[in-house]
N, C-alpha and C. Protein backbone atom coordinates (compact mmCIF):
# COMPACT_ATOMS: atom_id res chain seq x y z
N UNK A 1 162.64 81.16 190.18
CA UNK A 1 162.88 82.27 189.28
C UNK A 1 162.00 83.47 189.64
N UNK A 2 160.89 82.87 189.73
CA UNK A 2 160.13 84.23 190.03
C UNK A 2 159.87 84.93 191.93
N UNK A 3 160.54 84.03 192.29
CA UNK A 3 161.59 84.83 194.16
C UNK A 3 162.29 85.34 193.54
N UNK A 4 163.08 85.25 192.80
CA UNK A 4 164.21 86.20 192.30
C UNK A 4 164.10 86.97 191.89
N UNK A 5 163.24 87.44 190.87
CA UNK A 5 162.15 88.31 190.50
C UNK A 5 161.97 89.51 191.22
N UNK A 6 160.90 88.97 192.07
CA UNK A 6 160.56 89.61 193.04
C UNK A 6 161.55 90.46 193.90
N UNK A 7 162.70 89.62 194.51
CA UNK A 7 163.14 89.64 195.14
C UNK A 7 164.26 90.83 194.50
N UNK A 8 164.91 90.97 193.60
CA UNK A 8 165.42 92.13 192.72
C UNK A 8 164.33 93.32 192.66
N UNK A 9 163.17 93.49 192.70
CA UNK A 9 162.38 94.15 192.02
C UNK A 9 162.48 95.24 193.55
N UNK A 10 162.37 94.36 194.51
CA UNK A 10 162.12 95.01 195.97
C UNK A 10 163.84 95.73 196.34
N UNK A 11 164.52 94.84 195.95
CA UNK A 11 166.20 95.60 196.73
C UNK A 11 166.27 96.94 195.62
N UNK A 12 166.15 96.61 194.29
CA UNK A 12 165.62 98.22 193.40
C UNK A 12 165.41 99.23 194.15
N UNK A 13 164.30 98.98 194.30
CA UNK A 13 163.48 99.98 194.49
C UNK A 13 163.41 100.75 195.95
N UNK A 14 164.26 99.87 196.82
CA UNK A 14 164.82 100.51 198.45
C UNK A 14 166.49 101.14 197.79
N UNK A 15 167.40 100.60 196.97
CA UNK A 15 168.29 100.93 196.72
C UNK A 15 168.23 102.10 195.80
N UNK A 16 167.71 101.84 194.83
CA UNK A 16 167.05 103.14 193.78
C UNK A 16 166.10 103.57 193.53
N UNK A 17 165.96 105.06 194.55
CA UNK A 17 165.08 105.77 194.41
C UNK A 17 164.63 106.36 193.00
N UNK A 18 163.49 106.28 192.47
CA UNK A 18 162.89 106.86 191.21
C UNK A 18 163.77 108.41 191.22
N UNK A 19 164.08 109.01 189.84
CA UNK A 19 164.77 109.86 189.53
C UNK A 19 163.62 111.10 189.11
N UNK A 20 163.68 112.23 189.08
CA UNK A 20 162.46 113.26 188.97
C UNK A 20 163.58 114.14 188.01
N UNK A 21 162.43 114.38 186.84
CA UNK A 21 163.14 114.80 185.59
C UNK A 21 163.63 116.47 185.51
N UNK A 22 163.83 117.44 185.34
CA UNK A 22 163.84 118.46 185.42
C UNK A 22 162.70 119.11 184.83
N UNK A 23 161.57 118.42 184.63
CA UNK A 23 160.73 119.12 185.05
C UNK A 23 159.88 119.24 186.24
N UNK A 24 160.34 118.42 187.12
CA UNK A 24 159.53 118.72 188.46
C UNK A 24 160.48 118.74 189.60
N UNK A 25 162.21 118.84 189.30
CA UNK A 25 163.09 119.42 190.09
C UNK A 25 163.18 121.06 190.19
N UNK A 26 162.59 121.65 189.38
CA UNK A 26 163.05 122.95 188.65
C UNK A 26 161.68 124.04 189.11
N UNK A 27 161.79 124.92 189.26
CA UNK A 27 160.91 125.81 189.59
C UNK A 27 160.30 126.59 188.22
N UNK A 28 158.77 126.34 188.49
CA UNK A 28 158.61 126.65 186.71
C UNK A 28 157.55 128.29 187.19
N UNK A 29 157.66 129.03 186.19
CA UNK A 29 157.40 130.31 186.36
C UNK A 29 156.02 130.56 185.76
N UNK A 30 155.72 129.42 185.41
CA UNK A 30 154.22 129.47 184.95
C UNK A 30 153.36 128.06 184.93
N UNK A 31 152.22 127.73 185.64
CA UNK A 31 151.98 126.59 186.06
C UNK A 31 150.84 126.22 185.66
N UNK A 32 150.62 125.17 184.33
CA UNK A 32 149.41 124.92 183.73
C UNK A 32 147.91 124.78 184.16
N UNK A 33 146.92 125.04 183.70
CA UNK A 33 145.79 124.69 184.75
C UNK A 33 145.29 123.11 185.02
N UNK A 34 145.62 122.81 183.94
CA UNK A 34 145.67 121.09 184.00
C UNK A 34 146.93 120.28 184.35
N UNK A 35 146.71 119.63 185.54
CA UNK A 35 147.79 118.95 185.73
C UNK A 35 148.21 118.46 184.09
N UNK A 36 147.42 117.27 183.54
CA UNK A 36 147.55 116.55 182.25
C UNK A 36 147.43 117.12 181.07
N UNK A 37 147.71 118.31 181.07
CA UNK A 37 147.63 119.03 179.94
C UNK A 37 148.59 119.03 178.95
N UNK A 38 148.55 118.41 177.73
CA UNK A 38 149.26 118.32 176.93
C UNK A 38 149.58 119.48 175.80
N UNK A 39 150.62 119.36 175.79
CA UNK A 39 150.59 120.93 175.18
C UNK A 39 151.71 120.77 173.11
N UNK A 40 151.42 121.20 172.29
CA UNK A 40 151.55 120.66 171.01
C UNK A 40 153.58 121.21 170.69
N UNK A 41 153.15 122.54 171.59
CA UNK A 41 154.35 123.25 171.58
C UNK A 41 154.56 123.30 173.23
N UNK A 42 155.07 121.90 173.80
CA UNK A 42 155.91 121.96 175.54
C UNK A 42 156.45 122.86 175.65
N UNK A 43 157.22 123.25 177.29
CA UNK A 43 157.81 124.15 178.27
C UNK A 43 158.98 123.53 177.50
N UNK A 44 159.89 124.99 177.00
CA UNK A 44 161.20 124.35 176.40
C UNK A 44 162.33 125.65 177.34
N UNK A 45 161.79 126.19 178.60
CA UNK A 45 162.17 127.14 178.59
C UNK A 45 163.96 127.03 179.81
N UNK A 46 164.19 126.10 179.80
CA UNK A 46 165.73 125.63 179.79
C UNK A 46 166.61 125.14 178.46
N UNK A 47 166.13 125.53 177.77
CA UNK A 47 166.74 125.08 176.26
C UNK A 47 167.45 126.40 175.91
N UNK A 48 168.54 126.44 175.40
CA UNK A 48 169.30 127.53 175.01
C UNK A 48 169.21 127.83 173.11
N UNK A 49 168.71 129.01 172.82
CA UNK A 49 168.39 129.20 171.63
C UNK A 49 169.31 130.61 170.79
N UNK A 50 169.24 130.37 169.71
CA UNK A 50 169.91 131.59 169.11
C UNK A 50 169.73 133.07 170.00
N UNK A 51 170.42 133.87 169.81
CA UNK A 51 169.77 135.28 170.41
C UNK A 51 169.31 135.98 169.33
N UNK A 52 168.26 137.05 169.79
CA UNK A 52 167.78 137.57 168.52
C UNK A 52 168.37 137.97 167.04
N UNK A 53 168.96 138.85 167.31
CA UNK A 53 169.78 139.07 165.80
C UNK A 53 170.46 137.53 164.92
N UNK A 54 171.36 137.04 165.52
CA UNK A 54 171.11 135.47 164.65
C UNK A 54 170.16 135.00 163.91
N UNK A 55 169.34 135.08 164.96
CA UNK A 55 168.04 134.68 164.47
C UNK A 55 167.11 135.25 163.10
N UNK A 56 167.75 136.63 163.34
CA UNK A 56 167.04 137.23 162.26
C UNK A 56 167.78 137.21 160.97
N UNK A 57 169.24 137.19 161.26
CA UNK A 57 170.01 137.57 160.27
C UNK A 57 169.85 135.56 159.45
N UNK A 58 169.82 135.00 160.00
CA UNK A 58 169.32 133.31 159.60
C UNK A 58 167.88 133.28 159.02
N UNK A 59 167.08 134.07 158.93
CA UNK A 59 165.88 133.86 158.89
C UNK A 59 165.49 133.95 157.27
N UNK A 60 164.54 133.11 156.57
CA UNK A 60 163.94 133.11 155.34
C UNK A 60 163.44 134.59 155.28
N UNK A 61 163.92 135.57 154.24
CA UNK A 61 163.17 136.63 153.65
C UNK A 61 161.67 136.33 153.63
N UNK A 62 161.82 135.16 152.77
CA UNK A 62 159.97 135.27 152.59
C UNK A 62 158.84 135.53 153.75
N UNK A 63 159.31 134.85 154.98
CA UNK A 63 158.81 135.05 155.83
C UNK A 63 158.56 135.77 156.76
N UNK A 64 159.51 136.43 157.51
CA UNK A 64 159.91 137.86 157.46
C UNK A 64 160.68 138.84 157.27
N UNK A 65 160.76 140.08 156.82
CA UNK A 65 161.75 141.18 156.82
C UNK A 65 161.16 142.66 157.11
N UNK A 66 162.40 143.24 157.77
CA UNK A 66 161.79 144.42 158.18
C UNK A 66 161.88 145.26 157.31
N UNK A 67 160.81 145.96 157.20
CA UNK A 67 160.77 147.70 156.54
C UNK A 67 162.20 147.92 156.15
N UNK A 68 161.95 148.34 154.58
CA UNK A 68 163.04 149.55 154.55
C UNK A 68 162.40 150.87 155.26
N UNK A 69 164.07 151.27 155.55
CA UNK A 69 163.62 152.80 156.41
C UNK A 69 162.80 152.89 157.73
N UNK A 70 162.75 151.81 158.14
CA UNK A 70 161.78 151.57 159.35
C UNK A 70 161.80 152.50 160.50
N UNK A 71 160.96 152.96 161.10
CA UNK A 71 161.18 154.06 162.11
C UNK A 71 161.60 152.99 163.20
N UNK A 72 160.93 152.07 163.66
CA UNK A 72 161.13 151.35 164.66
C UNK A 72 161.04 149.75 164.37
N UNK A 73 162.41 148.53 164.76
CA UNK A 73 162.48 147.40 164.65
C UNK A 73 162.14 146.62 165.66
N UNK A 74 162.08 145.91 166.13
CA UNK A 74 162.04 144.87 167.89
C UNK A 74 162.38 143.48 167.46
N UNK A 75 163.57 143.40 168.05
CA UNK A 75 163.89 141.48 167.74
C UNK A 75 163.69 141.05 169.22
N UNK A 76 162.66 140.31 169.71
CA UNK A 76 162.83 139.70 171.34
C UNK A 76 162.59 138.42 171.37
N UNK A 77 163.55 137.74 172.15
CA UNK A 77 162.98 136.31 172.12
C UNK A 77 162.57 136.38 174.15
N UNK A 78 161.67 136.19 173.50
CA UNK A 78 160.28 135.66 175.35
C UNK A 78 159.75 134.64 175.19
N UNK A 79 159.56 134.51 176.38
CA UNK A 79 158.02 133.63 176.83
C UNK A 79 157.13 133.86 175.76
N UNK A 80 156.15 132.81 176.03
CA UNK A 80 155.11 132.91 174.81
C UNK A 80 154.19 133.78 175.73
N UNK A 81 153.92 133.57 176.43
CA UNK A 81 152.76 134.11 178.25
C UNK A 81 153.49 135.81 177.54
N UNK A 82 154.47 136.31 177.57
CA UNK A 82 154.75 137.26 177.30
C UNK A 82 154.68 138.46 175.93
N UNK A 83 153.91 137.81 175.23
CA UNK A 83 153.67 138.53 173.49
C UNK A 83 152.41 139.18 173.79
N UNK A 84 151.63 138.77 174.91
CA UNK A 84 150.53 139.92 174.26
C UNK A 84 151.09 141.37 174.91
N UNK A 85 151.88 141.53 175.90
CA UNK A 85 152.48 142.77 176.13
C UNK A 85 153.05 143.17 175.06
N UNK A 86 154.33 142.24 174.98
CA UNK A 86 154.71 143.15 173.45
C UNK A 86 154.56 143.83 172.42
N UNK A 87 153.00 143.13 172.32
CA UNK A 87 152.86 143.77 171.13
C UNK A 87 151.62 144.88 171.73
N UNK A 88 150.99 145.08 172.93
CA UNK A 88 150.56 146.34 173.51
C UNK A 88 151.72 147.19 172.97
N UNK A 89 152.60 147.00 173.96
CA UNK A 89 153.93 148.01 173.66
C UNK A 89 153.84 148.65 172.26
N UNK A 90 154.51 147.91 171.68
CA UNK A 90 154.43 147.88 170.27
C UNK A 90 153.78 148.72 169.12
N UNK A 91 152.26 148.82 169.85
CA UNK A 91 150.99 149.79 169.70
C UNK A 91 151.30 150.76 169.88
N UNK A 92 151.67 150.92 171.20
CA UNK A 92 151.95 152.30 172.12
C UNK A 92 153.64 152.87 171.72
N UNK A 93 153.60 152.14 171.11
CA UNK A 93 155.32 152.63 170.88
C UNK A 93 155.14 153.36 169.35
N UNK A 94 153.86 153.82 168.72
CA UNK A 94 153.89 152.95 167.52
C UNK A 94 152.09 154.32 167.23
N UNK A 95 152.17 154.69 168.49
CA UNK A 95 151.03 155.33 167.95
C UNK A 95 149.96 154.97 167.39
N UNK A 96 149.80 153.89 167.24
CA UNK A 96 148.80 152.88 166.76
C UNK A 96 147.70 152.48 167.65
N UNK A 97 146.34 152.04 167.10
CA UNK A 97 145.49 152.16 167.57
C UNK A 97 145.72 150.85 168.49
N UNK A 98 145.90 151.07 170.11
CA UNK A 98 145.79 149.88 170.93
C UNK A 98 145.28 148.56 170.87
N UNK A 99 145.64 147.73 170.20
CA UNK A 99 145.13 146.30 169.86
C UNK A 99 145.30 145.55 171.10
N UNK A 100 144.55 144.83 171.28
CA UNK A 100 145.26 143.27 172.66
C UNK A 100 145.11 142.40 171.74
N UNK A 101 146.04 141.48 172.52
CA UNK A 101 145.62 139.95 171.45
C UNK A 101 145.12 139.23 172.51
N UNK A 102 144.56 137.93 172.13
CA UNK A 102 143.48 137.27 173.25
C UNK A 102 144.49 136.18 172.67
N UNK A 103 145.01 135.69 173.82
CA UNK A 103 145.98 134.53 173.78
C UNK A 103 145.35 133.06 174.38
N UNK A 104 144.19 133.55 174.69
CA UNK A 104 143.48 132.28 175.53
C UNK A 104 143.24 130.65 174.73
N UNK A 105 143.23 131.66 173.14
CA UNK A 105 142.99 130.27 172.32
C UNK A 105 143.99 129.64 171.77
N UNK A 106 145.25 129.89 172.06
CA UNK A 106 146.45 129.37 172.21
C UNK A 106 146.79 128.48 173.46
N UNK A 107 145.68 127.35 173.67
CA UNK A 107 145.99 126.50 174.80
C UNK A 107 146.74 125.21 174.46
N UNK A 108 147.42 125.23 173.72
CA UNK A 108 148.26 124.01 172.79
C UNK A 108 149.71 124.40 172.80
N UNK A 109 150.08 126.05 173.61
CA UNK A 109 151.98 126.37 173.56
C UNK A 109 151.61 126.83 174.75
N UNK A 110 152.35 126.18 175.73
CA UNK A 110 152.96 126.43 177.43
C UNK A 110 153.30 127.67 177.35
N UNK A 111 152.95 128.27 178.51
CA UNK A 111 153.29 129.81 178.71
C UNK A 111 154.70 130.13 178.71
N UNK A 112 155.51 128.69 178.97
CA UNK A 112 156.64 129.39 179.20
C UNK A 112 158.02 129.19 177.92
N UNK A 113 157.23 128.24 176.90
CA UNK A 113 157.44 128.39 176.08
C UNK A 113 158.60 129.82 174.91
N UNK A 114 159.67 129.39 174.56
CA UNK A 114 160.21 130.28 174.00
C UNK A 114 160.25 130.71 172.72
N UNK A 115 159.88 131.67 172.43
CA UNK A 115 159.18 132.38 170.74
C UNK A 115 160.24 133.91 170.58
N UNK A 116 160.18 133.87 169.29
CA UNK A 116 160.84 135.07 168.43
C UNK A 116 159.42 136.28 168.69
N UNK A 117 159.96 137.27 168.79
CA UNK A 117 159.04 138.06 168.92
C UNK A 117 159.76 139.49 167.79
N UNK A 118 159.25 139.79 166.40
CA UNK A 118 159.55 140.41 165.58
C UNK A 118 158.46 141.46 165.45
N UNK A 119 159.21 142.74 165.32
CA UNK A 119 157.97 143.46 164.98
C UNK A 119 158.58 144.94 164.00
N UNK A 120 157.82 145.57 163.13
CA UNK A 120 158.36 146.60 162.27
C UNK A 120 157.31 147.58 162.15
N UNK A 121 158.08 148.72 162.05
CA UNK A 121 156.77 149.64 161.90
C UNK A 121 157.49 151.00 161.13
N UNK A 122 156.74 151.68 159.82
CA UNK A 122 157.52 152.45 158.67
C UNK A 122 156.56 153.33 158.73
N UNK A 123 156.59 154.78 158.66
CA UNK A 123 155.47 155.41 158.49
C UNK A 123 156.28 157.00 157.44
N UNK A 124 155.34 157.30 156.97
CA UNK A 124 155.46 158.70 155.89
C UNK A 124 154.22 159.71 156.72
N UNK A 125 154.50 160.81 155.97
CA UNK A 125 153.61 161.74 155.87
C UNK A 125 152.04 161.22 155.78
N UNK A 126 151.75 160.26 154.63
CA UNK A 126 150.31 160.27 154.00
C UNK A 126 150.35 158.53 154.63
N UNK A 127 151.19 157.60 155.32
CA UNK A 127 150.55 156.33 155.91
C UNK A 127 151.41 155.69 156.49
N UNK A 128 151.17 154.44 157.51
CA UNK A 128 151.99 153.79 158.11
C UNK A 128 151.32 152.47 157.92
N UNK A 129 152.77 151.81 158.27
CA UNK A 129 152.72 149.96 158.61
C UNK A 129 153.70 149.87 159.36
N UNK A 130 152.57 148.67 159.91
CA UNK A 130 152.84 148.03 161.20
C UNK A 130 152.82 146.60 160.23
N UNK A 131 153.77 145.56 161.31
CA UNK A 131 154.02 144.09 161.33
C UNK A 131 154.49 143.54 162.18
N UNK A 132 153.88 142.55 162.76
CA UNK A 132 154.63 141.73 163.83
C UNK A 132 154.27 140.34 163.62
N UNK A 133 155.24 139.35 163.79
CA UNK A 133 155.42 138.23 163.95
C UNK A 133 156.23 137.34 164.99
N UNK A 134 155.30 135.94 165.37
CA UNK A 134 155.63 135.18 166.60
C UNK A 134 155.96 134.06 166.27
N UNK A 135 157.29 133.80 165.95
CA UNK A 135 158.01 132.51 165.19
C UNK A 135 158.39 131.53 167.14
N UNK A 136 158.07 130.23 167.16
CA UNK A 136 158.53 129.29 167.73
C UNK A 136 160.19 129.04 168.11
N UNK A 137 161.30 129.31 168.83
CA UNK A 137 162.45 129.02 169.17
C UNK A 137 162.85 127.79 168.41
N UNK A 138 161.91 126.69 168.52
CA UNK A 138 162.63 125.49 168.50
C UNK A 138 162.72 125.20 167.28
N UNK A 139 161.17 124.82 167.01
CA UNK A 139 160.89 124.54 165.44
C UNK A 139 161.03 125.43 164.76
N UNK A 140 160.40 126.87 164.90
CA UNK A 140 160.92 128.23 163.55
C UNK A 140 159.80 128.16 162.90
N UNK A 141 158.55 127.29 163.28
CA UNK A 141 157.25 127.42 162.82
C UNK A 141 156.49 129.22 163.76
N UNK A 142 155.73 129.73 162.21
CA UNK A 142 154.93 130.68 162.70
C UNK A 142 154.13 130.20 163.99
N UNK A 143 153.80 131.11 164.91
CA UNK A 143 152.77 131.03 165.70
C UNK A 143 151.44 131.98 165.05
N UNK A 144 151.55 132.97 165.45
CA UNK A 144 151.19 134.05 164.93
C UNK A 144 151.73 135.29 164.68
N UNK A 145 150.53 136.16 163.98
CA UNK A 145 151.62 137.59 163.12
C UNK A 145 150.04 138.40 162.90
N UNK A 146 150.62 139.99 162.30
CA UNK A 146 149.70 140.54 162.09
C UNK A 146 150.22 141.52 161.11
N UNK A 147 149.82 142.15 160.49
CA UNK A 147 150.29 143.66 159.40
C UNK A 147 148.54 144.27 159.21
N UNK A 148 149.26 145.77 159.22
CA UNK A 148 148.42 146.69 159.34
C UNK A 148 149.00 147.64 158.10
N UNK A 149 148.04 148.25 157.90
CA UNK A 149 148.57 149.40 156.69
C UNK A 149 147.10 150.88 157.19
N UNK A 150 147.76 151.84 157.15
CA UNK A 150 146.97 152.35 157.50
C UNK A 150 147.43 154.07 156.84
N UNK A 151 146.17 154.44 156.36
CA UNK A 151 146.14 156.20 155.96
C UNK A 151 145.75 157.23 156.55
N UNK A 152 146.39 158.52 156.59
CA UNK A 152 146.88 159.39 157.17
C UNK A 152 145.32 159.91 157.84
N UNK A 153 144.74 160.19 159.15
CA UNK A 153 143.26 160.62 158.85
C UNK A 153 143.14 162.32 158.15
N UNK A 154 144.23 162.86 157.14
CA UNK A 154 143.51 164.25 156.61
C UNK A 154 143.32 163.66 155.32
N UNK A 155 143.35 162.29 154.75
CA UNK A 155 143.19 161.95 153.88
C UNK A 155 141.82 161.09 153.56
N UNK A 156 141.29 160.91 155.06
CA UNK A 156 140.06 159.88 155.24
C UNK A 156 139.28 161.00 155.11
């Protein structure tokens, strides 16, 4: 029994070659620093997801909504590696005082990871707001977000 065993175990394994999953058939566009790095939110970035507007028009009020009257909206779904531009942009789009975000302590969602990228910005005469939020593709869990409110400086 156990020649036979054996003996199956060996014609296997000359007959069937081990299979390599699509993640290491596939060319990945961003490449962890740890081989073994486990990540809380994986590379989902062959997964096909709502496109933005769906997404928004599906989305819980409570969690987010844009400005009435908004001067400027942004629905993007990216890379996660890709939000701290956005929301540079965002700044700069936005007249707002240049923020970066430090994404470094986000070592738990793969860069290549796919996220909602929402952002709103309303302004008057005497103040403006800003908001942006980084909802997850898969799950629809927040990542992160920010809101700003800010007054006019002839009023400071």
């Amino acid at each position: 029994m156990h020649v036979f065993i054996l003996t199956f175990m060996v014609v296997s394994k000359i007959l069937l070659p081990p299979q390599h999953s699509v993640d290491h058939t596939s060319p990945t566009l961003c490449t962890p620093t740890e081989i073994n790095t486990l990540y809380q939110y994986p590379n989902n970035q062959f997964q096909s997801f709502r496109d933005e507007d769906t997404f928004y028009q599906q989305l819980n009020r409570a969690i987010y909504e844009e400005y009435t009257n908004a001067s400027l909206n942004i629905r993007q779904k990216m890379a996660f590696k890709d939000v701290a531009n956005a929301t540079k942009r965002f700044y700069l789009q936005t007249d707002g005082k240049q923020e970066t975000i430090d994404l470094s302590q986000h070592t738990f969602i793969h860069p290549n990871r796919q996220v909602y990228f929402l952002a709103s910005f309303q302004h008057n005469t005497d103040e403006s707001y800003r908001k942006f939020l980084v909802i997850d593709a898969e799950t629809q869990e927040v990542i992160l977000g920010h809101s700003l409110f800010q007054e006019s400086s002839k009023h400071l």
